[in-house]
C-alpha atoms as a PDB file:
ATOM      1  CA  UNK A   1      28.268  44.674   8.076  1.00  0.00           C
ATOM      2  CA  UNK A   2      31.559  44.060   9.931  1.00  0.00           C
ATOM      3  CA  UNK A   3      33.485  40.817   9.510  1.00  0.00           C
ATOM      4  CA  UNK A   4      32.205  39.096  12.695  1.00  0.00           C
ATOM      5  CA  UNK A   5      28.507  39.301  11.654  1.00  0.00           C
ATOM      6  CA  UNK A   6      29.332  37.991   8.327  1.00  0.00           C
ATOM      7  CA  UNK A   7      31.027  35.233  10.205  1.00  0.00           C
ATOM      8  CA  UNK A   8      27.983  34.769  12.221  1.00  0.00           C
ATOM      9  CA  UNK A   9      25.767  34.482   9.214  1.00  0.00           C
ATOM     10  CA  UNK A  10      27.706  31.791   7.264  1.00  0.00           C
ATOM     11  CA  UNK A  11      27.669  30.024  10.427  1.00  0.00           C
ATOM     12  CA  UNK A  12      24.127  30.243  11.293  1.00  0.00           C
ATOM     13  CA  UNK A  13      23.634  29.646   7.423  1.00  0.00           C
ATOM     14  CA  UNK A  14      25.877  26.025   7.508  1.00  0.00           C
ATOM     15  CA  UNK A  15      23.762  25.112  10.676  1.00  0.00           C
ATOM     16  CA  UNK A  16      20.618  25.015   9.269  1.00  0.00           C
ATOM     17  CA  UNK A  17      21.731  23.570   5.962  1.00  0.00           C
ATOM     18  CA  UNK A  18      23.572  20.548   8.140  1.00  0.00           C
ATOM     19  CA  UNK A  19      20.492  20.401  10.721  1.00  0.00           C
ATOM     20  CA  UNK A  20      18.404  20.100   7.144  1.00  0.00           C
ATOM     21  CA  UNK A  21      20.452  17.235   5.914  1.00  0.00           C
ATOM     22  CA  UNK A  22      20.751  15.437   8.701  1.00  0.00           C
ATOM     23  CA  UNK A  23      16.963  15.235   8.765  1.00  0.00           C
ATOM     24  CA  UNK A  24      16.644  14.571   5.189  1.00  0.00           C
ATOM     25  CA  UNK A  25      19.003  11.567   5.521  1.00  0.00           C
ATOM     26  CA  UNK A  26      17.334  10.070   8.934  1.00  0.00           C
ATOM     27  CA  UNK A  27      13.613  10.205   7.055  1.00  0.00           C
ATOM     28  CA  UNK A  28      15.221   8.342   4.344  1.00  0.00           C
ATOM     29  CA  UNK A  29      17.218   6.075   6.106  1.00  0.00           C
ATOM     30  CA  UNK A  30      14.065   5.516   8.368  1.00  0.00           C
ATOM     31  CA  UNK A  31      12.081   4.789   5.119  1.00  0.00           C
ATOM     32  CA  UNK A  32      15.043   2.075   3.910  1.00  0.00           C
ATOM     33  CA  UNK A  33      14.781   0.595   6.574  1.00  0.00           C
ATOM     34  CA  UNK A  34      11.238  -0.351   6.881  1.00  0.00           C
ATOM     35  CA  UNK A  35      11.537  -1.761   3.844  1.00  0.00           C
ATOM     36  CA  UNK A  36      14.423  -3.710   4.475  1.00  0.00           C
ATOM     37  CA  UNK A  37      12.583  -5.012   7.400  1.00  0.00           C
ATOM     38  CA  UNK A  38       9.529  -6.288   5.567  1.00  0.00           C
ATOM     39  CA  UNK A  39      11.480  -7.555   3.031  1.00  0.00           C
ATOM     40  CA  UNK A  40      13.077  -9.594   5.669  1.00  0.00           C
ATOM     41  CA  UNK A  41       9.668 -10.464   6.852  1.00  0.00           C
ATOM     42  CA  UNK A  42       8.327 -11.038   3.602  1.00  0.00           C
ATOM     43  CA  UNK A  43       5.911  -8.837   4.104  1.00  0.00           C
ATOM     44  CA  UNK A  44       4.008  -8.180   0.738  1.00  0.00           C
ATOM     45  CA  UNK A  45       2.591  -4.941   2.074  1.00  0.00           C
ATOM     46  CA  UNK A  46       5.573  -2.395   3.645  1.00  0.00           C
ATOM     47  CA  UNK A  47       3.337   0.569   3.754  1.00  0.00           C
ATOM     48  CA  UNK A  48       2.180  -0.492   7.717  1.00  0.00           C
ATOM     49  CA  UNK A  49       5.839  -0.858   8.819  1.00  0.00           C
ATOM     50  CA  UNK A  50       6.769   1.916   7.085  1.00  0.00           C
ATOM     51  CA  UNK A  51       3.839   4.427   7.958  1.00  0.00           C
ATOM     52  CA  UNK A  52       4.982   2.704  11.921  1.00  0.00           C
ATOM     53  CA  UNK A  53       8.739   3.267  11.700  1.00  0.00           C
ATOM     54  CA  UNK A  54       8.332   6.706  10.239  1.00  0.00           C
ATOM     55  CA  UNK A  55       5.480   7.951  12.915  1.00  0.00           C
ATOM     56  CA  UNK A  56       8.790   7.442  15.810  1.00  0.00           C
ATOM     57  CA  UNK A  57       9.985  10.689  17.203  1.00  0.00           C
ATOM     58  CA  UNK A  58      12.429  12.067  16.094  1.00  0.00           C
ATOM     59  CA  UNK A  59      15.040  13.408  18.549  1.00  0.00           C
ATOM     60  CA  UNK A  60      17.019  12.080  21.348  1.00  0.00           C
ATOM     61  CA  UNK A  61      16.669   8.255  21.808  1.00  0.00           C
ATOM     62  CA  UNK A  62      15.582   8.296  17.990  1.00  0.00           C
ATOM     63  CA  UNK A  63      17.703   4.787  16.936  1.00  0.00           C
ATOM     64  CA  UNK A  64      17.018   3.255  20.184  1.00  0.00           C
ATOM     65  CA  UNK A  65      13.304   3.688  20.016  1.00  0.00           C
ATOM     66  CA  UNK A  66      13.433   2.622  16.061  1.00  0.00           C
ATOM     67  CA  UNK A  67      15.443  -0.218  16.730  1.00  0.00           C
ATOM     68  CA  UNK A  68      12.853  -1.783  19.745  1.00  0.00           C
ATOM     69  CA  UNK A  69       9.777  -1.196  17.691  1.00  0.00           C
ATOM     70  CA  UNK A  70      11.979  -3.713  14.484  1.00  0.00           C
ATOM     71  CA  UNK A  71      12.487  -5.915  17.485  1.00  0.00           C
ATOM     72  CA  UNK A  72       8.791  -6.185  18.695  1.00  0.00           C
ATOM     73  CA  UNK A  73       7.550  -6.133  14.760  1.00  0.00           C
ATOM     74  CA  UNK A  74       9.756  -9.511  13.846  1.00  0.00           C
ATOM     75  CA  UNK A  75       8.802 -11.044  17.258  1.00  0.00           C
ATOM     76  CA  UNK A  76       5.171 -10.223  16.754  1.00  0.00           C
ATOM     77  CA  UNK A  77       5.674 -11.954  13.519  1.00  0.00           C
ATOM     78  CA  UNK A  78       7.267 -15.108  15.056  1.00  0.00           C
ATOM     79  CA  UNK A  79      10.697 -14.190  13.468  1.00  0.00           C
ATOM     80  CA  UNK A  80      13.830 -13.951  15.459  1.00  0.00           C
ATOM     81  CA  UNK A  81      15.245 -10.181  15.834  1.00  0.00           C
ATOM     82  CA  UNK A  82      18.016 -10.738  12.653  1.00  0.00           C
ATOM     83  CA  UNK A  83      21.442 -10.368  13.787  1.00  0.00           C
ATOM     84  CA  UNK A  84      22.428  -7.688  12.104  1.00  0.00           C
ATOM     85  CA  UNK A  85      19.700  -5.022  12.910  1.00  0.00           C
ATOM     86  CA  UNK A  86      22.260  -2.777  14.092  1.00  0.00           C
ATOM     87  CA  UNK A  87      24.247  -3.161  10.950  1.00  0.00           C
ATOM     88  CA  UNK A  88      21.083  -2.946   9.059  1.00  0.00           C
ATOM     89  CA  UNK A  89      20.667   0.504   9.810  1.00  0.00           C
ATOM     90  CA  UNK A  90      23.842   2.016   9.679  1.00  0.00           C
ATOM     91  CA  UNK A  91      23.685   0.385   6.439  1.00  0.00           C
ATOM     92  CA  UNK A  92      20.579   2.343   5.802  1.00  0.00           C
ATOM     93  CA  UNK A  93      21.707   5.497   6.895  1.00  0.00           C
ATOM     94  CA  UNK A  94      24.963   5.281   4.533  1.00  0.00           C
ATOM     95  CA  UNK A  95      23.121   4.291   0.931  1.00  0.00           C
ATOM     96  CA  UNK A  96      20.220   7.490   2.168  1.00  0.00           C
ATOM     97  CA  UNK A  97      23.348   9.868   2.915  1.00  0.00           C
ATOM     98  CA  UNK A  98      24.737   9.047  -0.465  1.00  0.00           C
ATOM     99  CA  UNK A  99      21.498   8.606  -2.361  1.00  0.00           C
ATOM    100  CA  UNK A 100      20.896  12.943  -0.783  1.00  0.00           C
ATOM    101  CA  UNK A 101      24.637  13.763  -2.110  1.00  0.00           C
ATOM    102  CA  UNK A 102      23.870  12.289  -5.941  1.00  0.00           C
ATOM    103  CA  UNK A 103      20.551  13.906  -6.282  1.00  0.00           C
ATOM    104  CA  UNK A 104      22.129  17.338  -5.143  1.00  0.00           C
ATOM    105  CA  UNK A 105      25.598  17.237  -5.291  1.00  0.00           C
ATOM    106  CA  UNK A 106      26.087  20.935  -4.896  1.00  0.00           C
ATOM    107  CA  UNK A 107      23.488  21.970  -2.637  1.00  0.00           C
ATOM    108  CA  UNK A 108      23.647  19.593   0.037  1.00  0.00           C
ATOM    109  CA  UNK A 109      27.338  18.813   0.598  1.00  0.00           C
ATOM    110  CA  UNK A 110      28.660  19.761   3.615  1.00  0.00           C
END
């Protein structure tokens, strides 16, 4: 195998362990954040807005669509959309990223 394949391989080979992660950490983050929306609902059971949140498709428009169907879930509960939805998810997305790293420090890192 000459040098450029080998190349090729290690990059096809970080690819698909980044396109993994990424996934890993949006289905988490997506899961903390359903709960951090019921809890701001006081919802006692999450598993609807979760089982909701996590059925959006994943892809392009992804946040977007996840952050409208939080909107129309505190409206349809007569709560104001919080303030800090936007925050609330970035939020999300950070603590799931780091949450991935501690459980496999090694195999995940990129």
């Amino acid at each position: 195998m000459t040098t450029f394949e080998e190349r090729e391989r290690a990059f096809e080979a970080k690819y698909a362990h980044d396109e993994e992660f990424r996934f890993r950490v949006t289905a988490r983050r997506d899961k903390l954040f359903a709960r951090w929306a019921a809890d701001q609902l006081h919802l006692s059971n999450a598993e609807d807005l979760t089982s909701k949140i996590l059925a959006v498709e994943d892809g392009a428009g992804h946040d977007e669509r996840l952050l409208e169907l939080a909107r129309q879930t505190f409206l349809s509960h007569g709560v104001e959309e919080p303030v800090g939805l936007m925050t609330a998810l970035h939020q999300c997305a950070e603590k799931a990223r780091l949450d991935l790293l501690n459980e496999h420090p090694l195999s995940l890192a990129t």
